[in-house]
PDB file of N, CA and C in Angstrom:
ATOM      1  N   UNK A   1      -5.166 -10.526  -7.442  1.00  0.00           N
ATOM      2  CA  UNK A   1      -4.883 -11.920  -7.642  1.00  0.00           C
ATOM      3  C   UNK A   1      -5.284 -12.299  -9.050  1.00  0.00           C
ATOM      4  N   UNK A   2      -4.587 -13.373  -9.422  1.00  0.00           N
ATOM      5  CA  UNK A   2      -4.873 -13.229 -10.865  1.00  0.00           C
ATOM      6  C   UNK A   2      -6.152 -14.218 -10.813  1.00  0.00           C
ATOM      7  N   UNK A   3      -6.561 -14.728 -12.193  1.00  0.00           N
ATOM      8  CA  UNK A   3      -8.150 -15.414 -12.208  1.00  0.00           C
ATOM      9  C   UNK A   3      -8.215 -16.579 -11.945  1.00  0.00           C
ATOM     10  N   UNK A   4      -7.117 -16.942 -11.674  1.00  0.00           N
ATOM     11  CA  UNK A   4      -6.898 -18.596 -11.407  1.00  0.00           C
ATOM     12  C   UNK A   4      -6.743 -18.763  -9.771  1.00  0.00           C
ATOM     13  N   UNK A   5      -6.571 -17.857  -9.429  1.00  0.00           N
ATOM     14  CA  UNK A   5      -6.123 -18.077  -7.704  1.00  0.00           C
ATOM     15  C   UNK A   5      -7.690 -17.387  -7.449  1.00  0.00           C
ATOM     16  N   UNK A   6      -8.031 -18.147  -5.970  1.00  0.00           N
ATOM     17  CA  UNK A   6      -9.411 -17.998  -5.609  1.00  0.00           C
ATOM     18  C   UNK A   6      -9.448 -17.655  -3.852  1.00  0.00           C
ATOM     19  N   UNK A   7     -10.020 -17.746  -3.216  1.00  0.00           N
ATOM     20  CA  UNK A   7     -10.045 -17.623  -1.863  1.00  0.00           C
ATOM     21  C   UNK A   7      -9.623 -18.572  -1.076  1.00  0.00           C
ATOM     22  N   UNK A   8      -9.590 -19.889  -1.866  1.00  0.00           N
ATOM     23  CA  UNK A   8      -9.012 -21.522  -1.303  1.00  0.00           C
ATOM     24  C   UNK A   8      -7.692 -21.937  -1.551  1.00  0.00           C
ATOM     25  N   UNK A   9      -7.261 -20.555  -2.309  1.00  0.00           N
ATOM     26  CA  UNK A   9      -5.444 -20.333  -2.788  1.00  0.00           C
ATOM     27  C   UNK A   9      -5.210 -19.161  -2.367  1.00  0.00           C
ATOM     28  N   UNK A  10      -5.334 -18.891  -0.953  1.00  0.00           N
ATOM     29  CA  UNK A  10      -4.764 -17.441  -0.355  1.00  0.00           C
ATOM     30  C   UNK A  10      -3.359 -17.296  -0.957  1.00  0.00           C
ATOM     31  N   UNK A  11      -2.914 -16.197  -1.353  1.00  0.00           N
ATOM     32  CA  UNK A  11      -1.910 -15.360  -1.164  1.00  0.00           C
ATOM     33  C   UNK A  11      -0.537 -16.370  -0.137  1.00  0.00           C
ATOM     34  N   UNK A  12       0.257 -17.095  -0.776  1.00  0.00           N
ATOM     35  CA  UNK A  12       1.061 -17.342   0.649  1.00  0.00           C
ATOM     36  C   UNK A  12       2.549 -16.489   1.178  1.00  0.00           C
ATOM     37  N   UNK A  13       2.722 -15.654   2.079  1.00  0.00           N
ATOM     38  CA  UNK A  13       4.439 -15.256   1.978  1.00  0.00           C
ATOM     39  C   UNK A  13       5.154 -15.785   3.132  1.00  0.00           C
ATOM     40  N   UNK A  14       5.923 -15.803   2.765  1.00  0.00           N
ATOM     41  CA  UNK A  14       7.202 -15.869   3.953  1.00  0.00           C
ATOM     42  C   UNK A  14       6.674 -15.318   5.119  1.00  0.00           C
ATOM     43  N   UNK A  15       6.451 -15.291   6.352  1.00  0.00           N
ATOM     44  CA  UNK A  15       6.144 -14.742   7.383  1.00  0.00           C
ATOM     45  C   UNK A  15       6.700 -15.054   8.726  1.00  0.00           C
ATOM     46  N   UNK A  16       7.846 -14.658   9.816  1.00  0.00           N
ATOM     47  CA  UNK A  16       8.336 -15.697  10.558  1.00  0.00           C
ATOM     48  C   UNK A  16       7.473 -14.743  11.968  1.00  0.00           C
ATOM     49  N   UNK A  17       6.501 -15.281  12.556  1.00  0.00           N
ATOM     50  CA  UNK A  17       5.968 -14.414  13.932  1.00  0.00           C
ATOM     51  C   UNK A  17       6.721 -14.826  14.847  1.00  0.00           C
ATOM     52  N   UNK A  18       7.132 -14.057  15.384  1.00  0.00           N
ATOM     53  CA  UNK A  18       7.933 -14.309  16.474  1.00  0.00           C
ATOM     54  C   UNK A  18       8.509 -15.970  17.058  1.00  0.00           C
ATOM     55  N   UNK A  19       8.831 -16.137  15.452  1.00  0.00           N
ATOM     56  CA  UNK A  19      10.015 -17.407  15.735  1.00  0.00           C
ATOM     57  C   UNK A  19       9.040 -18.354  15.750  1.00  0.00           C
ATOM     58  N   UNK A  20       7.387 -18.187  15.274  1.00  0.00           N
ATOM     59  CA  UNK A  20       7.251 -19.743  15.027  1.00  0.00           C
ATOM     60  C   UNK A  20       7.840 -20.236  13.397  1.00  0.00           C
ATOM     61  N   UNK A  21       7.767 -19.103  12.801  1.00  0.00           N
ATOM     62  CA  UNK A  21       8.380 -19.936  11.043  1.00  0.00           C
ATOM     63  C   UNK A  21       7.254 -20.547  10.545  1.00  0.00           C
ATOM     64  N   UNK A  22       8.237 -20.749   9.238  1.00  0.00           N
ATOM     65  CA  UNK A  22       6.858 -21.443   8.433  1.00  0.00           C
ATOM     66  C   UNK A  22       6.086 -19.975   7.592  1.00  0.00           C
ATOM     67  N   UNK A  23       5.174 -20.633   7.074  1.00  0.00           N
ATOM     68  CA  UNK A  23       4.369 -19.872   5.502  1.00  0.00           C
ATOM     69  C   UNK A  23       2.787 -19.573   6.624  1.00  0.00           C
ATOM     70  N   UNK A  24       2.787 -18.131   6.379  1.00  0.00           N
ATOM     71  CA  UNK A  24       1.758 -17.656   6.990  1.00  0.00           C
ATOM     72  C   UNK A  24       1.286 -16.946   5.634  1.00  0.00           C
ATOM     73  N   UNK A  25      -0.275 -17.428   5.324  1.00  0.00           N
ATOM     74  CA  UNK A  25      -0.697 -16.290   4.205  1.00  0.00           C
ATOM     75  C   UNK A  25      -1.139 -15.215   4.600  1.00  0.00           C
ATOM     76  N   UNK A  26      -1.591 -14.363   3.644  1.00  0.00           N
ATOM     77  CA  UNK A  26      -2.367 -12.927   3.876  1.00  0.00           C
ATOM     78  C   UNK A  26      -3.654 -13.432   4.504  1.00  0.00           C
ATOM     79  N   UNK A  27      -4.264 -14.134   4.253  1.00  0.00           N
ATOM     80  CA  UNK A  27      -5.885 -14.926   4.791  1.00  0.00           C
ATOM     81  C   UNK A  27      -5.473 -15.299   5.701  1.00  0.00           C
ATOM     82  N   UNK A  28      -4.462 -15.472   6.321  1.00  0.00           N
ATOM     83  CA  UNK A  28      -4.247 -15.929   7.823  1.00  0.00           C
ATOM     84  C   UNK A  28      -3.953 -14.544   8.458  1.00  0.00           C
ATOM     85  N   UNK A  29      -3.338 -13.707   8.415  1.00  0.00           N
ATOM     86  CA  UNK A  29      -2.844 -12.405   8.987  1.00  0.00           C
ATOM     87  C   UNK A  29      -4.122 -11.819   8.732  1.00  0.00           C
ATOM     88  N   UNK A  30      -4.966 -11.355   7.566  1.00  0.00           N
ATOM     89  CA  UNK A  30      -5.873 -10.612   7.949  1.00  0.00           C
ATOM     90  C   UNK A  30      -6.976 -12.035   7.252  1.00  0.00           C
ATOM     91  N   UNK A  31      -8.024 -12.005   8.242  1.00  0.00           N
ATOM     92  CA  UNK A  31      -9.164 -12.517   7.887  1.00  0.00           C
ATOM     93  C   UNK A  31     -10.459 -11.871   7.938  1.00  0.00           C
ATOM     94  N   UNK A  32     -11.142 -11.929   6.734  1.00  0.00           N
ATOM     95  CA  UNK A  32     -12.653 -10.964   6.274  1.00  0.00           C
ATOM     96  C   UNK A  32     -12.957 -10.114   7.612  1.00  0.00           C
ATOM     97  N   UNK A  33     -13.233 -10.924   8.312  1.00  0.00           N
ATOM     98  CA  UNK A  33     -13.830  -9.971   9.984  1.00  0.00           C
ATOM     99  C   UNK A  33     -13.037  -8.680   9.824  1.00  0.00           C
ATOM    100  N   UNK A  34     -11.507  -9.039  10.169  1.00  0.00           N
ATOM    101  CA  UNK A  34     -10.586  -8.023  10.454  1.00  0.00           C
ATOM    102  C   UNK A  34     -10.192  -7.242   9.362  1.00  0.00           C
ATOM    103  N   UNK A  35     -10.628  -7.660   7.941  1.00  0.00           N
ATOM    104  CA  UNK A  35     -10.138  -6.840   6.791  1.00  0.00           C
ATOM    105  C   UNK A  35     -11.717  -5.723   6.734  1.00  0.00           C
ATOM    106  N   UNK A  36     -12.790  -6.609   7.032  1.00  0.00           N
ATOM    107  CA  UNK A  36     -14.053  -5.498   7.074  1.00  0.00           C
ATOM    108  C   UNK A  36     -13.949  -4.153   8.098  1.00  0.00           C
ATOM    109  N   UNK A  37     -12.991  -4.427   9.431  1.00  0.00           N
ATOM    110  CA  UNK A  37     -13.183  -3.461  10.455  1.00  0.00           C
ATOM    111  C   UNK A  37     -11.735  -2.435   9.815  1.00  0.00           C
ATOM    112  N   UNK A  38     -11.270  -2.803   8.986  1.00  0.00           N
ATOM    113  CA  UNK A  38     -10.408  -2.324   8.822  1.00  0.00           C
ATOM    114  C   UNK A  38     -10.153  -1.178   7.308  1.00  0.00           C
ATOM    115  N   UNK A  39     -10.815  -1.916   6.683  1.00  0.00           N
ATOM    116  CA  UNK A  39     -10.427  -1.592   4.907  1.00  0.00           C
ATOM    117  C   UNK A  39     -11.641  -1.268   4.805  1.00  0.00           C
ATOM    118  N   UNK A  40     -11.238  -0.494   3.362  1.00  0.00           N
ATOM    119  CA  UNK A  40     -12.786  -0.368   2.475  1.00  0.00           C
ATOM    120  C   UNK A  40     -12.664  -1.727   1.850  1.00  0.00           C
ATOM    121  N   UNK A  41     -12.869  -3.009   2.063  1.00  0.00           N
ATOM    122  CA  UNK A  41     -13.044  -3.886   1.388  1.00  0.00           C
ATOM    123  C   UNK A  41     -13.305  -5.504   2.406  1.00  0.00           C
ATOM    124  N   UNK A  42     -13.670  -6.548   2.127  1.00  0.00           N
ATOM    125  CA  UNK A  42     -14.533  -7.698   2.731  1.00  0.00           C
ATOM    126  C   UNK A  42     -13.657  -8.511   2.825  1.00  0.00           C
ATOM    127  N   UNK A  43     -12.494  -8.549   2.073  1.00  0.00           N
ATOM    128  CA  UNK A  43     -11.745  -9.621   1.985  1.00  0.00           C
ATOM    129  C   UNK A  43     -10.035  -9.408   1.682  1.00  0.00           C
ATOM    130  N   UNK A  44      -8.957  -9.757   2.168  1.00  0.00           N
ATOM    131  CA  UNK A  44      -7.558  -9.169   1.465  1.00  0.00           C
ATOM    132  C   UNK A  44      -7.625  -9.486   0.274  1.00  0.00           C
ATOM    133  N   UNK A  45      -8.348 -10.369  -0.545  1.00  0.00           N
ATOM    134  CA  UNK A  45      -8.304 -10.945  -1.938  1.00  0.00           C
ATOM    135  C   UNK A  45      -8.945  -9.150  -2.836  1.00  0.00           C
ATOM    136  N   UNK A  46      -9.693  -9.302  -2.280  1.00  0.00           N
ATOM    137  CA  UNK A  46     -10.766  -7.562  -2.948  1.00  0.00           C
ATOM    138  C   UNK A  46      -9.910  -6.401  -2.593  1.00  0.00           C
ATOM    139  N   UNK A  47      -9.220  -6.670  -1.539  1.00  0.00           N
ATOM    140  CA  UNK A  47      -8.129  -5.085  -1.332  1.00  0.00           C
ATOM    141  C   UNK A  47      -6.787  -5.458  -1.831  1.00  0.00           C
ATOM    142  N   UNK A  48      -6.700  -6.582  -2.337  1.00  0.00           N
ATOM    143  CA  UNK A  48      -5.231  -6.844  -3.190  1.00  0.00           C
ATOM    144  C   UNK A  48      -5.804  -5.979  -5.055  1.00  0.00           C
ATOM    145  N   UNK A  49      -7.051  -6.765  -5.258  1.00  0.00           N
ATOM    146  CA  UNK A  49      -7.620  -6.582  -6.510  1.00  0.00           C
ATOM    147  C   UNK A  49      -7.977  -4.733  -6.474  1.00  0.00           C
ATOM    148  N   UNK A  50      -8.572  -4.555  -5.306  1.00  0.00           N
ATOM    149  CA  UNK A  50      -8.663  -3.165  -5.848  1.00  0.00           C
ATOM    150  C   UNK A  50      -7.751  -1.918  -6.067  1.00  0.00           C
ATOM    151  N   UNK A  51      -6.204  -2.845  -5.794  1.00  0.00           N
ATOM    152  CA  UNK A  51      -4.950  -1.657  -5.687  1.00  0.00           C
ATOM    153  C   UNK A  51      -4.558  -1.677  -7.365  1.00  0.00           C
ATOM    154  N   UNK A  52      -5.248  -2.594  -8.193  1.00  0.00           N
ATOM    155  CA  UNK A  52      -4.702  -2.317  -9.373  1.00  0.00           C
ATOM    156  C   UNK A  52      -3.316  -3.088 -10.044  1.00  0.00           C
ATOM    157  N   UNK A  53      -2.390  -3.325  -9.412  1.00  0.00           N
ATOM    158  CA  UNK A  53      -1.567  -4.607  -8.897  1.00  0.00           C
ATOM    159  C   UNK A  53      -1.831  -5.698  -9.136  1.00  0.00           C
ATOM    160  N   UNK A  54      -1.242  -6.862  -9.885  1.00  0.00           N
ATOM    161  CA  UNK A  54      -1.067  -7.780 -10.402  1.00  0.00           C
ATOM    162  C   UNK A  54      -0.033  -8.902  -9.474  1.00  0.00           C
ATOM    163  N   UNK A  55      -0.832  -9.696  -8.326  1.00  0.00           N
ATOM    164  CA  UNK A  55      -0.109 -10.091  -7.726  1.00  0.00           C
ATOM    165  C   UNK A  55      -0.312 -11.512  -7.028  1.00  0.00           C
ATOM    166  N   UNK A  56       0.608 -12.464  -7.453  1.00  0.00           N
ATOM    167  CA  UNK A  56       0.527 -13.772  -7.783  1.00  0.00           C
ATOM    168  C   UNK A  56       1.102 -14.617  -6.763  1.00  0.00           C
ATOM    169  N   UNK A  57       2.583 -13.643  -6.501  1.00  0.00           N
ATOM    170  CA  UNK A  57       3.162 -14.846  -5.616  1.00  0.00           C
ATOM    171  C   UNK A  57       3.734 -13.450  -4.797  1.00  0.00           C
ATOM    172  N   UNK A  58       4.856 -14.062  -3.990  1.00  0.00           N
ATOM    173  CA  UNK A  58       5.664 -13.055  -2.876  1.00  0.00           C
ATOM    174  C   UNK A  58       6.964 -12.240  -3.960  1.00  0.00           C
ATOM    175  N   UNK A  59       6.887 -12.580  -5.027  1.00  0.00           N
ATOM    176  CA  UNK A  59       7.750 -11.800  -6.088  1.00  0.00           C
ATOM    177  C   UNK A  59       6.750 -10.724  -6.454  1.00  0.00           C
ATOM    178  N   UNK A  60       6.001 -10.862  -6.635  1.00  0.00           N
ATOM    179  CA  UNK A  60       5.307  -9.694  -7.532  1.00  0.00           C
ATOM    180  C   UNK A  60       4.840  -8.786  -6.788  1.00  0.00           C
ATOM    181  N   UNK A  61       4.440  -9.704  -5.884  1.00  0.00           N
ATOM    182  CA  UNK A  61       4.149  -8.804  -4.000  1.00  0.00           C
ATOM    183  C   UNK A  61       5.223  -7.472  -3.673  1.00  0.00           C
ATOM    184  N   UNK A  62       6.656  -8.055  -3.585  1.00  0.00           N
ATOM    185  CA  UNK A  62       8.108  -7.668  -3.454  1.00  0.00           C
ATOM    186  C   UNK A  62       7.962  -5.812  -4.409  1.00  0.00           C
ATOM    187  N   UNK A  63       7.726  -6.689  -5.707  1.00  0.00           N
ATOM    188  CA  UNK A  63       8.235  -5.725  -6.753  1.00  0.00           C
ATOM    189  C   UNK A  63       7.245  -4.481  -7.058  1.00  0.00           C
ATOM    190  N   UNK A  64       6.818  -4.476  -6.285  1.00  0.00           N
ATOM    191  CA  UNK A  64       5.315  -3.167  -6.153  1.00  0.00           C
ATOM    192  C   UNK A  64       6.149  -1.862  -5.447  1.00  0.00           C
ATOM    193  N   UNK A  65       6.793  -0.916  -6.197  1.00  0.00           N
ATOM    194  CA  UNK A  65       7.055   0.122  -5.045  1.00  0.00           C
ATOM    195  C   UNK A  65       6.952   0.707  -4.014  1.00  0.00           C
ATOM    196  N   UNK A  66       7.706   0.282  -2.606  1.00  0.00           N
ATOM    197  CA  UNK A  66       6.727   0.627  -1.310  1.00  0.00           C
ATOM    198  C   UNK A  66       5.750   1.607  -0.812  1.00  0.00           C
ATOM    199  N   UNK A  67       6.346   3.335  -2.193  1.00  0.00           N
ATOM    200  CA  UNK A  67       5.711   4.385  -1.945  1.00  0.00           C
ATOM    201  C   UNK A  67       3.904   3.994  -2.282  1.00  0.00           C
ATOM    202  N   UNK A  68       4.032   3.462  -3.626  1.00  0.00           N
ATOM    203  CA  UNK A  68       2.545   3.051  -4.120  1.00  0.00           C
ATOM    204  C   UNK A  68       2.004   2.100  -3.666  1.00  0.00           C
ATOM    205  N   UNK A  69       2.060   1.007  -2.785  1.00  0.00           N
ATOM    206  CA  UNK A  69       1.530   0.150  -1.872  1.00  0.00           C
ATOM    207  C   UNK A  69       1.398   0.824  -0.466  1.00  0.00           C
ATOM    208  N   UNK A  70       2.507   1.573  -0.423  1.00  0.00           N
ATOM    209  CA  UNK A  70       1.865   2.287   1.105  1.00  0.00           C
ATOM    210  C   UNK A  70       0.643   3.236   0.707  1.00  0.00           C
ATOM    211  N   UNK A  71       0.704   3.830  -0.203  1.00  0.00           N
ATOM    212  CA  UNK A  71      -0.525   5.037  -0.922  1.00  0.00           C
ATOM    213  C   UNK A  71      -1.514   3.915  -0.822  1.00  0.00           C
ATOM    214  N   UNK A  72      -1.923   2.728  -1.762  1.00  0.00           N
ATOM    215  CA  UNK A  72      -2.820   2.204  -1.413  1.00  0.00           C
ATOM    216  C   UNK A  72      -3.621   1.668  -0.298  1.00  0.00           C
ATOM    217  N   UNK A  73      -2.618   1.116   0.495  1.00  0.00           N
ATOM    218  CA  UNK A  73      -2.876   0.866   1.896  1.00  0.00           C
ATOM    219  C   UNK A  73      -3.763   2.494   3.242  1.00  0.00           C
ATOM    220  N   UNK A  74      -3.110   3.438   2.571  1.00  0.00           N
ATOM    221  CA  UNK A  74      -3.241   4.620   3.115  1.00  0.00           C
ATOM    222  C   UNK A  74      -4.683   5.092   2.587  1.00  0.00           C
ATOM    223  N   UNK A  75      -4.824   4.671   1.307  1.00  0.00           N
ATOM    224  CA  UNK A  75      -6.160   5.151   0.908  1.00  0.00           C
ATOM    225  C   UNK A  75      -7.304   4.465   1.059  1.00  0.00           C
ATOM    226  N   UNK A  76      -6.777   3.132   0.840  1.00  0.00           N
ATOM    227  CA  UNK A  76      -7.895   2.274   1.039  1.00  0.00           C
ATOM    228  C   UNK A  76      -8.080   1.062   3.163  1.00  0.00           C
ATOM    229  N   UNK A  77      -7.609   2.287   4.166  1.00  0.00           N
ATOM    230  CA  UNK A  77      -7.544   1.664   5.502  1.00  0.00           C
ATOM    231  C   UNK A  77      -7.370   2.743   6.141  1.00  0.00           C
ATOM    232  N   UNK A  78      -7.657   2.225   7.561  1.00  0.00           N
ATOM    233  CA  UNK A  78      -7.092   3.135   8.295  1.00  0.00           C
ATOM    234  C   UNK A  78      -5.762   2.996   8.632  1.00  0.00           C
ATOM    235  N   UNK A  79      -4.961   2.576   8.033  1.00  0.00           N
ATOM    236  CA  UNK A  79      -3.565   2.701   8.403  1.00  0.00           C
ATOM    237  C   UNK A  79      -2.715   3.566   7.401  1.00  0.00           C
ATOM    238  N   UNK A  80      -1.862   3.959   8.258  1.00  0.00           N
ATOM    239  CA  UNK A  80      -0.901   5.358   6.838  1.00  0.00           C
ATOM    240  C   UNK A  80       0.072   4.478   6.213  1.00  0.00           C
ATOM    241  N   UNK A  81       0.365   2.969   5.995  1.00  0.00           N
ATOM    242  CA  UNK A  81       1.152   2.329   5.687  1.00  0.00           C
ATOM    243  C   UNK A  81       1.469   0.630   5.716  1.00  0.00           C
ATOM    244  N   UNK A  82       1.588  -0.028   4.678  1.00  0.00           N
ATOM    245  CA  UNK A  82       2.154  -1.049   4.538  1.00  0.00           C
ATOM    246  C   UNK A  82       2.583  -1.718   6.322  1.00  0.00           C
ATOM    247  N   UNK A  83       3.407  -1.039   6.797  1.00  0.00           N
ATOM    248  CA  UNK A  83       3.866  -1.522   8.226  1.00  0.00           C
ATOM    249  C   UNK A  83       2.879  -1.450   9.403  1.00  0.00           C
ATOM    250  N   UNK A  84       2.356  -0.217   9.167  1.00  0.00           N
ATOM    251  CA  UNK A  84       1.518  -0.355   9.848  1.00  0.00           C
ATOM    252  C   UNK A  84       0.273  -1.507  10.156  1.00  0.00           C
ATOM    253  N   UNK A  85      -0.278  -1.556   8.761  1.00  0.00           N
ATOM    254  CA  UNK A  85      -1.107  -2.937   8.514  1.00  0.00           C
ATOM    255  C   UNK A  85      -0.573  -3.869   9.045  1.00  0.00           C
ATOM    256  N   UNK A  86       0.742  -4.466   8.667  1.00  0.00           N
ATOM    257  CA  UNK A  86       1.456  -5.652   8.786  1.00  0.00           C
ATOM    258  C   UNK A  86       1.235  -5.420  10.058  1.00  0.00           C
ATOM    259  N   UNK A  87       2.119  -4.717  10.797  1.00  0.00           N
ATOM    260  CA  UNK A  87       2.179  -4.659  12.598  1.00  0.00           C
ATOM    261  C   UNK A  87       0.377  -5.060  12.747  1.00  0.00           C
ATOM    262  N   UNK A  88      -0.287  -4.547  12.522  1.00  0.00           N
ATOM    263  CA  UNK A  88      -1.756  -5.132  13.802  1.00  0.00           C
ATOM    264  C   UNK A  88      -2.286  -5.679  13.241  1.00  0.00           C
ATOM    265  N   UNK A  89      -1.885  -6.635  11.960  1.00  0.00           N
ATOM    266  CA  UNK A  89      -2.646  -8.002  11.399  1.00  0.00           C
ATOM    267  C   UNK A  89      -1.654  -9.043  12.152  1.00  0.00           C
ATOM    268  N   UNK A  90      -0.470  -8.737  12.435  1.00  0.00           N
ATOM    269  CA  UNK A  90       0.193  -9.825  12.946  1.00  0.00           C
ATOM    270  C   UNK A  90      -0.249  -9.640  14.867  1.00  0.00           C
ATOM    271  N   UNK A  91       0.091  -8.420  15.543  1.00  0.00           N
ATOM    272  CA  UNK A  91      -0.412  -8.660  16.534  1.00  0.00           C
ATOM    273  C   UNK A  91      -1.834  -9.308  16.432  1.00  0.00           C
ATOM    274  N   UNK A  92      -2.897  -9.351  16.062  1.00  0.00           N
ATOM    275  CA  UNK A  92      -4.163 -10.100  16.193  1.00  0.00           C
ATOM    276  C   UNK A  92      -3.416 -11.158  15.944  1.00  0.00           C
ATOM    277  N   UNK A  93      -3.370 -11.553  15.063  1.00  0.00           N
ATOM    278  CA  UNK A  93      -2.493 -13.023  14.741  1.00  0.00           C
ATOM    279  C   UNK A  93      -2.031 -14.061  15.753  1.00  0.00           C
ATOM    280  N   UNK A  94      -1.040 -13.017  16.543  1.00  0.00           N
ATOM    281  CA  UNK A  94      -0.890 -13.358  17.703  1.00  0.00           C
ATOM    282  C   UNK A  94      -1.196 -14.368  18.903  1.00  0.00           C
ATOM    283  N   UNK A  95      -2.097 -12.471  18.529  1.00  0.00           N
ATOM    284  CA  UNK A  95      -3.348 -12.728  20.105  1.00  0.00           C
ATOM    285  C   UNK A  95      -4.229 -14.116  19.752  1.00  0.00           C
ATOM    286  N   UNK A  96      -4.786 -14.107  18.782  1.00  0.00           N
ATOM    287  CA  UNK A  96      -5.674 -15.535  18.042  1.00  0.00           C
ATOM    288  C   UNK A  96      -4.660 -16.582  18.010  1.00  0.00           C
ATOM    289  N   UNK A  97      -3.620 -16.778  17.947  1.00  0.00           N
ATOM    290  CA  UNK A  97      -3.164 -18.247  17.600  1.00  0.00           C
ATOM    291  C   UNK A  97      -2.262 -18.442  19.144  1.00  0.00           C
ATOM    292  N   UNK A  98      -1.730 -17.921  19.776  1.00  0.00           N
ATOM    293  CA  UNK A  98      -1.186 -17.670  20.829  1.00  0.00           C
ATOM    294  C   UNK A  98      -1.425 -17.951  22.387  1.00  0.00           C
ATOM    295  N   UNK A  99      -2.632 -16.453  21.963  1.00  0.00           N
ATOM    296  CA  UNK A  99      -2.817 -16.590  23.615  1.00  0.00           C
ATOM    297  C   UNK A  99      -2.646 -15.370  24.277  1.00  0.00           C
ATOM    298  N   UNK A 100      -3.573 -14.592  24.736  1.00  0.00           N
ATOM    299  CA  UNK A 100      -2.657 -13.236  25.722  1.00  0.00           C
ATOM    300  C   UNK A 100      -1.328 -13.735  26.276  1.00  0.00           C
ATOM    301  N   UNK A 101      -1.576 -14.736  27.154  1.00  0.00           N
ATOM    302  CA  UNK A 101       0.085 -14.773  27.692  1.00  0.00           C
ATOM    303  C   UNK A 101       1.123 -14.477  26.662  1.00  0.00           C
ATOM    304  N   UNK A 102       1.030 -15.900  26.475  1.00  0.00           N
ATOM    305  CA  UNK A 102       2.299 -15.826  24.969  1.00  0.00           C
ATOM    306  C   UNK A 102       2.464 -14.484  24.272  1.00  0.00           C
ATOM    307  N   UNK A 103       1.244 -13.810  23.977  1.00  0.00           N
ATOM    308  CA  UNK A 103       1.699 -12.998  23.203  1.00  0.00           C
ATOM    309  C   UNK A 103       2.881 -11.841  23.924  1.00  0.00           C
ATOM    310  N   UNK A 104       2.323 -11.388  25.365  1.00  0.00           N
ATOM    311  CA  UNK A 104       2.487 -10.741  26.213  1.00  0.00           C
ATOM    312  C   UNK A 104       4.068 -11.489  26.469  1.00  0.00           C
ATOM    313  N   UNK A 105       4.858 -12.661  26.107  1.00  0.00           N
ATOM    314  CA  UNK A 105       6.265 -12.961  26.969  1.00  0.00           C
ATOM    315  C   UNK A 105       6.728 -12.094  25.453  1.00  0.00           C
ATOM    316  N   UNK A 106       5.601 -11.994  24.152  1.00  0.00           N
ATOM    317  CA  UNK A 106       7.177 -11.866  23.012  1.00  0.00           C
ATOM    318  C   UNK A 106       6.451 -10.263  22.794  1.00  0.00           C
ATOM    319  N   UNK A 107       6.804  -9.614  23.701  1.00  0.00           N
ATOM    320  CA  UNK A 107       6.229  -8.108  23.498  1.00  0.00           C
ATOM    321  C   UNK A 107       6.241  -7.502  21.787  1.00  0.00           C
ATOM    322  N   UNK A 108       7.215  -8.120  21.126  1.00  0.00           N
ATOM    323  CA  UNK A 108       7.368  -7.269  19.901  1.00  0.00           C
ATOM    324  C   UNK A 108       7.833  -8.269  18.797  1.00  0.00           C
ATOM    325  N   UNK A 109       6.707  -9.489  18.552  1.00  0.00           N
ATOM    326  CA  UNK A 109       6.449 -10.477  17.928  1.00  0.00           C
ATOM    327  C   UNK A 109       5.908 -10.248  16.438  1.00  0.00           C
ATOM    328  N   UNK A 110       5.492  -8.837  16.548  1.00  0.00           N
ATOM    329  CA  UNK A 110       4.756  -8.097  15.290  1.00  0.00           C
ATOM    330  C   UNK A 110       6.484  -7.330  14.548  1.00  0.00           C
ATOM    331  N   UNK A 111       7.512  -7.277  15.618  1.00  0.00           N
ATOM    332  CA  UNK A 111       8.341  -6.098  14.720  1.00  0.00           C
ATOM    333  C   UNK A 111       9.572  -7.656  13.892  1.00  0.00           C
ATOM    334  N   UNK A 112       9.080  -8.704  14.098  1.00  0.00           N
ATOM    335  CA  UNK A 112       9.698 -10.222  13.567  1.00  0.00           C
ATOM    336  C   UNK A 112       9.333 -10.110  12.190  1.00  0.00           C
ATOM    337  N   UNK A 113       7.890  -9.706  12.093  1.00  0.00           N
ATOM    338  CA  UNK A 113       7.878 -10.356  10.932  1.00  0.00           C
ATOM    339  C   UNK A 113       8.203  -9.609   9.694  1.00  0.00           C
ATOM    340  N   UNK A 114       8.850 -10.817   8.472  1.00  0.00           N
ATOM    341  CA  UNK A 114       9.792 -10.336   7.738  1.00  0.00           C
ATOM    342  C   UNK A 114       9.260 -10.560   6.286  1.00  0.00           C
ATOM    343  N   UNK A 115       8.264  -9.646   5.936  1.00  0.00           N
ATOM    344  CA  UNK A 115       7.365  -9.660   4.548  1.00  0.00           C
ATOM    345  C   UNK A 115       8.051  -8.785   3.666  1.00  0.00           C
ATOM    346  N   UNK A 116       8.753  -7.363   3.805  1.00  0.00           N
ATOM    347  CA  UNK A 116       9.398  -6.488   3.015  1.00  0.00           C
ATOM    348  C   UNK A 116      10.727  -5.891   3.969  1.00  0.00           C
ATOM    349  N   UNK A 117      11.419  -5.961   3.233  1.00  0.00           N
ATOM    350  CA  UNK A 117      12.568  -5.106   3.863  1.00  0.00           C
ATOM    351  C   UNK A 117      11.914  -3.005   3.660  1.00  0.00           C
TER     352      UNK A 117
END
């Protein structure tokens, strides 16, 4: 993130979860708790900064080659990939804003959302 954006200016992208719509940020999909059990890092702001990546808005986000954002993601998580992350920051997401039920009528509410082609 660049030096002007702070933790009170999350990251915002496009995000549609299973048809609610609307602007979901990265601080909403992963929050510190879930980025600590997850990443080598405390916060998505510190695992955006530590990929080296210069990234401001959902353009610059975009324009990162998927091979080298998945490498980062792969090196710095337990996940082997970009999708992967996305898929179980949005299922929690879910489950937290939702509801087991709800989440449970839209079985595949995580394969909606539409951050990278």
């Amino acid at each position: 993130m660049g030096e002007g954006q702070t933790e009170t200016e999350p990251l915002s992208l496009d995000v549609e979860i299973g048809g609610l719509g609307g602007d979901v940020t990265l601080a909403d999909l992963f929050p510190p708790a879930w980025i600590q059990t997850h990443c080598d890092a405390n916060s998505i702001s510190e695992f955006i900064d530590s990929s080296g990546f210069e990234i401001d808005d959902q353009e610059s986000f975009e324009s990162i080659p998927d091979h080298e954002w998945d490498r980062h993601v792969s090196t710095c998580s337990e996940f082997e990939d970009w999708e992967a992350m996305l898929s179980a920051g949005v299922e929690q997401y879910v489950m937290n804003n939702l509801g087991p039920s709800d989440a449970e009528s839209d079985e595949h509410a995580e394969e909606s959302a539409e951050v990278r082609a």
